[in-house]
N, C-alpha and C. Protein backbone atom coordinates (compact mmCIF):
# COMPACT_ATOMS: atom_id res chain seq x y z
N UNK A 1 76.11 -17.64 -93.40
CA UNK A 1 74.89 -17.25 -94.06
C UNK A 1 73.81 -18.33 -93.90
N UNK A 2 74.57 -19.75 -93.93
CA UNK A 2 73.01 -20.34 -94.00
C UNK A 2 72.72 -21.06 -92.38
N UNK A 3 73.37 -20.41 -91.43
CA UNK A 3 73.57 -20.28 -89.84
C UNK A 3 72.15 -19.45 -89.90
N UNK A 4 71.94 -18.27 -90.64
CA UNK A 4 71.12 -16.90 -89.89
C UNK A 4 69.94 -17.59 -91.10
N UNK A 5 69.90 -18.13 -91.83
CA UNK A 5 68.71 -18.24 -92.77
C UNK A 5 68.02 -19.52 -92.30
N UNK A 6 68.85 -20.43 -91.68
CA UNK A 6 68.28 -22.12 -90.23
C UNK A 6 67.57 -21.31 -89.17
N UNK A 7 68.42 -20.23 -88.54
CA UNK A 7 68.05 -19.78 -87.36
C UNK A 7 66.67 -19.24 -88.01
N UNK A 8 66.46 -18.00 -89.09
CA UNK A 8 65.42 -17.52 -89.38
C UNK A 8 63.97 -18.48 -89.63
N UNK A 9 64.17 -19.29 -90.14
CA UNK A 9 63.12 -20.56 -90.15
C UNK A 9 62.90 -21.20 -89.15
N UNK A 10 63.77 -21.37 -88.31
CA UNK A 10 63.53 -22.44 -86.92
C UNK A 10 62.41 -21.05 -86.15
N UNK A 11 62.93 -20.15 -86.04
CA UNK A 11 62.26 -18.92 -85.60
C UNK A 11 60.56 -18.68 -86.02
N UNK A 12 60.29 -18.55 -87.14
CA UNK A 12 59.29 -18.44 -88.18
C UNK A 12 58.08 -19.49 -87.77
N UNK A 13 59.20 -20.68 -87.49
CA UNK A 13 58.11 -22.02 -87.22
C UNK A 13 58.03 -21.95 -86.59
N UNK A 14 58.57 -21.57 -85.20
CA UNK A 14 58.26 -21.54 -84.14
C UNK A 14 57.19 -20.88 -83.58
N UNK A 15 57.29 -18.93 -83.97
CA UNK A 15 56.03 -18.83 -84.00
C UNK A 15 54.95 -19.04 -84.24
N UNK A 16 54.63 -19.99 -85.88
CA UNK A 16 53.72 -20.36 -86.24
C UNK A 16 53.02 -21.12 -85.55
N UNK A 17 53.70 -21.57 -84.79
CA UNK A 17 53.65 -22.90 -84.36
C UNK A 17 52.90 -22.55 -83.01
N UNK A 18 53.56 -21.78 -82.51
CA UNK A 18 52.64 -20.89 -81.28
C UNK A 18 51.91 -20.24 -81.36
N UNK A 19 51.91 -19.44 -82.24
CA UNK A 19 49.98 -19.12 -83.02
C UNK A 19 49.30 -19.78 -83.21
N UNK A 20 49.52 -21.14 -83.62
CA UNK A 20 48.24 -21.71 -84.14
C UNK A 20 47.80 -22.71 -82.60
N UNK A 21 48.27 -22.98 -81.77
CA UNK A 21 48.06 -23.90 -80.87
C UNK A 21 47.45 -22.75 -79.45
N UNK A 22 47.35 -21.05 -80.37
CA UNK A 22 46.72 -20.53 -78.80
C UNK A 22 47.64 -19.84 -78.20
N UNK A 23 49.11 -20.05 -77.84
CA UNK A 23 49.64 -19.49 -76.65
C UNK A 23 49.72 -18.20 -77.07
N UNK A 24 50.57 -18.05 -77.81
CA UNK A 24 50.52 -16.82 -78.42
C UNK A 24 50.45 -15.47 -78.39
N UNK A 25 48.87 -15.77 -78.84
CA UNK A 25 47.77 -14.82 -78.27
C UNK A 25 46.58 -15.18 -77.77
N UNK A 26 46.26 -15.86 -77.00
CA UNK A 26 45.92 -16.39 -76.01
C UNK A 26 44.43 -16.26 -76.30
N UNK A 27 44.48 -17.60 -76.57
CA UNK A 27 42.31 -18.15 -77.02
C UNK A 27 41.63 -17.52 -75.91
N UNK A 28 40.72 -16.80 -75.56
CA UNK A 28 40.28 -16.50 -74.42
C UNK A 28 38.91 -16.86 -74.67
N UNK A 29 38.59 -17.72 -73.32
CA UNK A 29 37.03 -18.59 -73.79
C UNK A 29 36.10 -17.35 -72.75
N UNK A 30 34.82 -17.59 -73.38
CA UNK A 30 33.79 -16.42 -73.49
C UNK A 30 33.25 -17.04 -71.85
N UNK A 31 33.49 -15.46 -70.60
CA UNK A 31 32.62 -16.50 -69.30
C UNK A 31 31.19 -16.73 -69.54
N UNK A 32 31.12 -17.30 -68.53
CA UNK A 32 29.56 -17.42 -68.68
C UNK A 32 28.44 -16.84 -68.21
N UNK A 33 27.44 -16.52 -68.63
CA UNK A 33 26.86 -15.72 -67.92
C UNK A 33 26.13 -16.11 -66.36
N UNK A 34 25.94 -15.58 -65.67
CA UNK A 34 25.36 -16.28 -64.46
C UNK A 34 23.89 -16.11 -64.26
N UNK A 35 23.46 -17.06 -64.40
CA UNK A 35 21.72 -17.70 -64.38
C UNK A 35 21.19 -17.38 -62.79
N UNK A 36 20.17 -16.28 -62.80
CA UNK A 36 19.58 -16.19 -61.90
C UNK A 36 18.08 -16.50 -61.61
N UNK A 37 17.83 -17.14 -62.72
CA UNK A 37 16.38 -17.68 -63.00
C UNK A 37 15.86 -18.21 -61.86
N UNK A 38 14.57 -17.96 -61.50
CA UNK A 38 14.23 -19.01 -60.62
C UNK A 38 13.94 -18.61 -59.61
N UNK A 39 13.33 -19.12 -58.46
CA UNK A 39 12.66 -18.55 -57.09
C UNK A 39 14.28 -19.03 -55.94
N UNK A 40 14.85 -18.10 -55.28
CA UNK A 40 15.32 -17.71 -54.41
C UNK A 40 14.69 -17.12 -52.72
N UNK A 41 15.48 -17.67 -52.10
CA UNK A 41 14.87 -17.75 -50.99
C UNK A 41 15.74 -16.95 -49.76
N UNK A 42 15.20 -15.57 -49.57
CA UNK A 42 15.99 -14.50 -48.26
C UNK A 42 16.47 -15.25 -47.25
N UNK A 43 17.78 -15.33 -47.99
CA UNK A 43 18.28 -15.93 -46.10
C UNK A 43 18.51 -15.08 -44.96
N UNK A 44 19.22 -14.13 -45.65
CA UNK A 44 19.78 -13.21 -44.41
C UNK A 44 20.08 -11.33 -45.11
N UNK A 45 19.76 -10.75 -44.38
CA UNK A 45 20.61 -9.25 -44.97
C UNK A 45 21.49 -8.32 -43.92
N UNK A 46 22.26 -7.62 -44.66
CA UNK A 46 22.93 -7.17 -42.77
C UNK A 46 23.24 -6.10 -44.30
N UNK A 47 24.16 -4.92 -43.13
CA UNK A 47 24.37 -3.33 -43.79
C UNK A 47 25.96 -3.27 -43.17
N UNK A 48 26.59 -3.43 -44.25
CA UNK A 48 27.93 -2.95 -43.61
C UNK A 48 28.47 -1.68 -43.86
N UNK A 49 27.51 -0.68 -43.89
CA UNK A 49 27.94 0.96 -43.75
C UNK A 49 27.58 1.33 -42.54
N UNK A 50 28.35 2.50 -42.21
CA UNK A 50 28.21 3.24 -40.88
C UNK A 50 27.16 3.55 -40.10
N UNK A 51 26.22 4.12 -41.53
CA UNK A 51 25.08 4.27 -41.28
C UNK A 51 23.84 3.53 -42.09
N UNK A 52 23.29 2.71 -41.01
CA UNK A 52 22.42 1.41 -41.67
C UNK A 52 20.72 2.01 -41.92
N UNK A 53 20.92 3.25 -41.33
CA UNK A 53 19.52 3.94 -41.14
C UNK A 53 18.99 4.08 -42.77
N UNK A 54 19.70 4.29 -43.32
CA UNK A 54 19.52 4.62 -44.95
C UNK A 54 18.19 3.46 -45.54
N UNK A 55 18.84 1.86 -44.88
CA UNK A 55 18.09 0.79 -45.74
C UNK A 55 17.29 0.38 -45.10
N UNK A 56 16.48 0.65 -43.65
CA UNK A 56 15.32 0.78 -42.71
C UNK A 56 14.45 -0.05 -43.33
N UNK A 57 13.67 0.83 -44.65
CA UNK A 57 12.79 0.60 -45.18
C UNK A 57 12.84 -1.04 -45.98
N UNK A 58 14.01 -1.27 -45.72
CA UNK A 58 14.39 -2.97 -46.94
C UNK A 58 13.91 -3.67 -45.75
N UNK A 59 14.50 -3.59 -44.39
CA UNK A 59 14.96 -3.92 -43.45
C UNK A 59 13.17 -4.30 -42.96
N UNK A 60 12.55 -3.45 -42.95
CA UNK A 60 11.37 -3.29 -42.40
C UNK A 60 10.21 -4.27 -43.41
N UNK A 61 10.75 -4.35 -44.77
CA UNK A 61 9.58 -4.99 -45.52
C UNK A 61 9.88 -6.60 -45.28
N UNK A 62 11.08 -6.86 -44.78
CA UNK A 62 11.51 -8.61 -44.39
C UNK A 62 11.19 -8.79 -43.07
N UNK A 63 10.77 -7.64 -42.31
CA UNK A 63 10.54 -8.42 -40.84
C UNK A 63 8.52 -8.27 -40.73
N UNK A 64 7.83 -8.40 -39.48
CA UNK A 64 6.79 -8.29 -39.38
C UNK A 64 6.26 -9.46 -39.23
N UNK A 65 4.51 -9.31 -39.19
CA UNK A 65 3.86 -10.55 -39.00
C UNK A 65 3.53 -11.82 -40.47
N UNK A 66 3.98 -10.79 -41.43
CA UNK A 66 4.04 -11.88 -42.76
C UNK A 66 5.50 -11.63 -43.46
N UNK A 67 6.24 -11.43 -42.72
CA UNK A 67 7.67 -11.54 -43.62
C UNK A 67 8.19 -11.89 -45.05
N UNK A 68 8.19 -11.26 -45.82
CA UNK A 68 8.47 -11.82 -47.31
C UNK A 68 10.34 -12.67 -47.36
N UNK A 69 9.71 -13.89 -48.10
CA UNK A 69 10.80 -14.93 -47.71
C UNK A 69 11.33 -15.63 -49.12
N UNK A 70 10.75 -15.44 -50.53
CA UNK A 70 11.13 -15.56 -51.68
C UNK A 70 11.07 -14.50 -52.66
N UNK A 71 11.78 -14.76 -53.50
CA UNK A 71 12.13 -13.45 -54.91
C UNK A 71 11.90 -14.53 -56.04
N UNK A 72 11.26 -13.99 -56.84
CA UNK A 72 11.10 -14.50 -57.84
C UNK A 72 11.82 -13.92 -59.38
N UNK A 73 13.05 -14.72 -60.10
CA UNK A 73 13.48 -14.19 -61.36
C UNK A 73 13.36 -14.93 -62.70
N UNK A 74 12.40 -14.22 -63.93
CA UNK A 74 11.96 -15.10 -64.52
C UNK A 74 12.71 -14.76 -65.81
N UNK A 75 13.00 -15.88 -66.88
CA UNK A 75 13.82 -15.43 -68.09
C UNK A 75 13.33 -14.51 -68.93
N UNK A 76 11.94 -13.89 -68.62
CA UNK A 76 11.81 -12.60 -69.70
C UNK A 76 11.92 -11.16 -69.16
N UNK A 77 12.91 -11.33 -67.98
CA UNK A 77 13.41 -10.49 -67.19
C UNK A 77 12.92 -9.69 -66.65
N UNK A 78 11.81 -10.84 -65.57
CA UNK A 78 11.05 -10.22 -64.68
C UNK A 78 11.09 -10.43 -63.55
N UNK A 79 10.86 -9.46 -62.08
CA UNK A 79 11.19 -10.47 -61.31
C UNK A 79 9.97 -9.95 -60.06
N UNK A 80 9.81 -10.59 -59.35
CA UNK A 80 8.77 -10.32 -58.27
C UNK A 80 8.99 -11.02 -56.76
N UNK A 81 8.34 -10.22 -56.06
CA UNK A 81 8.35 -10.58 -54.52
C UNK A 81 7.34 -11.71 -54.40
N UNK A 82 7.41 -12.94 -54.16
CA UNK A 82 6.23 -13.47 -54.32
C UNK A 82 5.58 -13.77 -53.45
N UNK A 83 5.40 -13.68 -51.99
CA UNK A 83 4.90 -13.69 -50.98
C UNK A 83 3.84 -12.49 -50.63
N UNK A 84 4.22 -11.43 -51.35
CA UNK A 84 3.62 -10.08 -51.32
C UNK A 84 2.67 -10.18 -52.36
N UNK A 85 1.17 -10.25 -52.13
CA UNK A 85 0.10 -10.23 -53.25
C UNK A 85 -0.22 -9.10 -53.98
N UNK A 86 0.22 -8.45 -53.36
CA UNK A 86 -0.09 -6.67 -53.95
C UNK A 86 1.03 -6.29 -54.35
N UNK A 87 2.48 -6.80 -54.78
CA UNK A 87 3.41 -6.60 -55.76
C UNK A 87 3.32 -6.60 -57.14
N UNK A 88 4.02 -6.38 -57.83
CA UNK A 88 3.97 -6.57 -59.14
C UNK A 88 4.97 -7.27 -59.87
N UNK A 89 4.74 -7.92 -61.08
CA UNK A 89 6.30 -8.34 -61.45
C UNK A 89 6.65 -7.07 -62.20
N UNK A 90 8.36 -6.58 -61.73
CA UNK A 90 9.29 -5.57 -62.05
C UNK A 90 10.28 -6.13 -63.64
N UNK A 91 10.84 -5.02 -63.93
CA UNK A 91 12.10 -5.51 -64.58
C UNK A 91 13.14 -5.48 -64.00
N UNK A 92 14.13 -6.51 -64.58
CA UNK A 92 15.60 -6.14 -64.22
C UNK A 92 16.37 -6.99 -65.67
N UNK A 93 18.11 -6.42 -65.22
CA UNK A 93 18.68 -7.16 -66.36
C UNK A 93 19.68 -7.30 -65.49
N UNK A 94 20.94 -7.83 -66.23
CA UNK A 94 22.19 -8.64 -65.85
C UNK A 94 23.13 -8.16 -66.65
N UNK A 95 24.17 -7.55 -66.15
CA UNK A 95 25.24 -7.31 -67.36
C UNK A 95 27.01 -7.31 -66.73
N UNK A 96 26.87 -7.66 -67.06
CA UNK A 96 28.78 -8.68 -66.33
C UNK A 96 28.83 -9.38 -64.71
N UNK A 97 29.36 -8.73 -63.88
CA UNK A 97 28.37 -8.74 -62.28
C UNK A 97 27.28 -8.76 -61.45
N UNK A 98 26.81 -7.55 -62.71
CA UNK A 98 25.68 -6.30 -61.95
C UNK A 98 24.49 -6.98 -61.99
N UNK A 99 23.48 -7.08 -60.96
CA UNK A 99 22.46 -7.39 -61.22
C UNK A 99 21.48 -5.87 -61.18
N UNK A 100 20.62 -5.11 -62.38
CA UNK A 100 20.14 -3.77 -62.33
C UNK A 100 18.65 -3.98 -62.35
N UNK A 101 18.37 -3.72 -60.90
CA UNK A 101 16.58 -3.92 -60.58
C UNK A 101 15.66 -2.50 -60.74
N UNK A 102 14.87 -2.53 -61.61
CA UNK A 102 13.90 -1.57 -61.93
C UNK A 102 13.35 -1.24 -60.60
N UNK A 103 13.69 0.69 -60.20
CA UNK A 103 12.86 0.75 -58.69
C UNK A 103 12.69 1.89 -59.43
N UNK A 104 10.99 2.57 -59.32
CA UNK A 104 10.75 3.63 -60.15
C UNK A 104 11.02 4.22 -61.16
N UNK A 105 11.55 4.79 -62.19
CA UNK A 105 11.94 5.18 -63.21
C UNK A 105 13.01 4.95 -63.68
N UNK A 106 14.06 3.94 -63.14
CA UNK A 106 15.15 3.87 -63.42
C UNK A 106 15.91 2.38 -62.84
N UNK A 107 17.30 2.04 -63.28
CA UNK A 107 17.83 0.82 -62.63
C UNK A 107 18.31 1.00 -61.10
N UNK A 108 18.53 -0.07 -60.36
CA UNK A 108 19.33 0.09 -58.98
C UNK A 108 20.27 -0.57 -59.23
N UNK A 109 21.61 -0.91 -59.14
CA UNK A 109 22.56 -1.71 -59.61
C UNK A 109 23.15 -2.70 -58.31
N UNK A 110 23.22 -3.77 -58.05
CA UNK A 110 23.59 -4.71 -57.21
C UNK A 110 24.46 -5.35 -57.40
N UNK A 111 25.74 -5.42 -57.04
CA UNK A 111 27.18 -6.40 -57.25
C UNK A 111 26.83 -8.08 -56.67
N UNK A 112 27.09 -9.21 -57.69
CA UNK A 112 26.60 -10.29 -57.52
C UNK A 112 27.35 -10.88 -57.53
N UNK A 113 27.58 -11.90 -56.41
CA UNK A 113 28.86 -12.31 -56.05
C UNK A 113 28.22 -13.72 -55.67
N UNK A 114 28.37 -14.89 -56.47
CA UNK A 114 28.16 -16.28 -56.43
C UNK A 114 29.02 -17.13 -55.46
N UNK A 115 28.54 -17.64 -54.42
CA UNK A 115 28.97 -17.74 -53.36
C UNK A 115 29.54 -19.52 -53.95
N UNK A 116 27.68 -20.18 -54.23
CA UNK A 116 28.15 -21.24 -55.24
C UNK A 116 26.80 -21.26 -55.98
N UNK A 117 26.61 -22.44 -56.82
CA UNK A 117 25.68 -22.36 -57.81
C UNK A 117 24.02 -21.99 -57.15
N UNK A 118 24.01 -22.59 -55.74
CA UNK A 118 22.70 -22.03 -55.19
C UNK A 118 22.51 -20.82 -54.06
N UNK A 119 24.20 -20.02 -53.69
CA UNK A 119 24.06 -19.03 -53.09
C UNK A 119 24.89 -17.64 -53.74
N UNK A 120 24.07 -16.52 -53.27
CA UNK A 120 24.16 -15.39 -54.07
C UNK A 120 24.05 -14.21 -53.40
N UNK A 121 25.03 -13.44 -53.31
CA UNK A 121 24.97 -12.05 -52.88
C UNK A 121 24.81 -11.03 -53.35
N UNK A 122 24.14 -10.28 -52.90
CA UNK A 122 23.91 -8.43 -53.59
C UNK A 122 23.71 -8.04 -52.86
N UNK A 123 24.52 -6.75 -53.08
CA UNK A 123 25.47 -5.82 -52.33
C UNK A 123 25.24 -4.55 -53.39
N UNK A 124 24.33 -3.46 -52.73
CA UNK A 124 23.73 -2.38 -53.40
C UNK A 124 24.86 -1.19 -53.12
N UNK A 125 24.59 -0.35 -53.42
CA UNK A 125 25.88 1.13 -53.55
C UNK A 125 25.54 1.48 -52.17
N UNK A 126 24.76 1.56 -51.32
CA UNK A 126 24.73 2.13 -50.23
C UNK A 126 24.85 1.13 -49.19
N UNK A 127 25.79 -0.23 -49.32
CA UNK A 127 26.14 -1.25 -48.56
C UNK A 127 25.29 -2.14 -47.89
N UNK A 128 23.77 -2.15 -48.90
CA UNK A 128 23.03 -3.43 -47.94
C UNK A 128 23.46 -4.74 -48.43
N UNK A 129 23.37 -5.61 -48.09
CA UNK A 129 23.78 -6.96 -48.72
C UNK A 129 22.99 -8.41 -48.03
N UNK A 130 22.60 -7.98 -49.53
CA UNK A 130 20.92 -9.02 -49.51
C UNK A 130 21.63 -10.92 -49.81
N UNK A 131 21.65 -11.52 -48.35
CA UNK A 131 21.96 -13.08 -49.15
C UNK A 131 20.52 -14.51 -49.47
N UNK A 132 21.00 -14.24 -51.03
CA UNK A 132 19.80 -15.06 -51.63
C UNK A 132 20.20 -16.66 -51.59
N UNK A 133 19.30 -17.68 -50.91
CA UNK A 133 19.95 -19.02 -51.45
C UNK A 133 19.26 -19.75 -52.50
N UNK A 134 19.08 -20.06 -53.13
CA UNK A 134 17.97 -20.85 -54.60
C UNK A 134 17.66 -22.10 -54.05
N UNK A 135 15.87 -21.91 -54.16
CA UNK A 135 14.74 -22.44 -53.64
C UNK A 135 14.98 -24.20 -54.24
């Protein structure tokens, strides 16, 4: 009897003991969000779908005789082309991955994939993939 009532306490503490230090149930620290503030600079874009004809028009506003070559993202979640004088600043927001850019009435959603703290990919639903490096 006092075999199963040692064992029951050694047991008891034990868990306690592993609850309170975390393992447990497992502290899970909050990620962080990823900071896109700031002027970024078009390095490169390429289309890895079949058909690249779709993003022409992206394709077409980065080449030419004045090429737009920075993005601008500001913390009251605005963001603008800034090379282009006749742009406007847009909205966008951020919510786990996604980076969601205001294009006419609605969001565009972009998968953001931090290459490292000053390079950055987005990668839209129809496979363009825009690489940003920070200015």
């Amino acid at each position: 009897m006092k075999t199963k009532i040692s064992a029951a306490i050694l047991f008891a503490v034990s868990i306690l003991f592993l609850a309170s230090c975390g393992w447990l149930f497992g502290k899970k620290e909050n990620p962080v969000a990823p900071v896109i503030t700031g002027v970024w600079k078009v390095d490169s874009m390429y289309n890895t779908a079949k058909d690249s004809a779709k993003n022409s028009l992206a394709f077409l506003m980065f080449s030419g005789t004045n090429p737009v070559h920075t993005v601008e993202f500001k913390t009251d979640s605005t963001w603008k082309i800034r090379e282009d004088s006749s742009s406007q600043w847009e909205k966008y927001y951020v919510k786990d991955s996604s980076l969601f850019v205001a294009e006419d009435s609605s969001f565009a959603p972009y998968k953001m994939n931090f290459l490292k703290d000053s390079s950055l990919l987005l990668t839209s639903e129809d496979s363009l993939v825009i690489v940003l490096k920070r200015k």
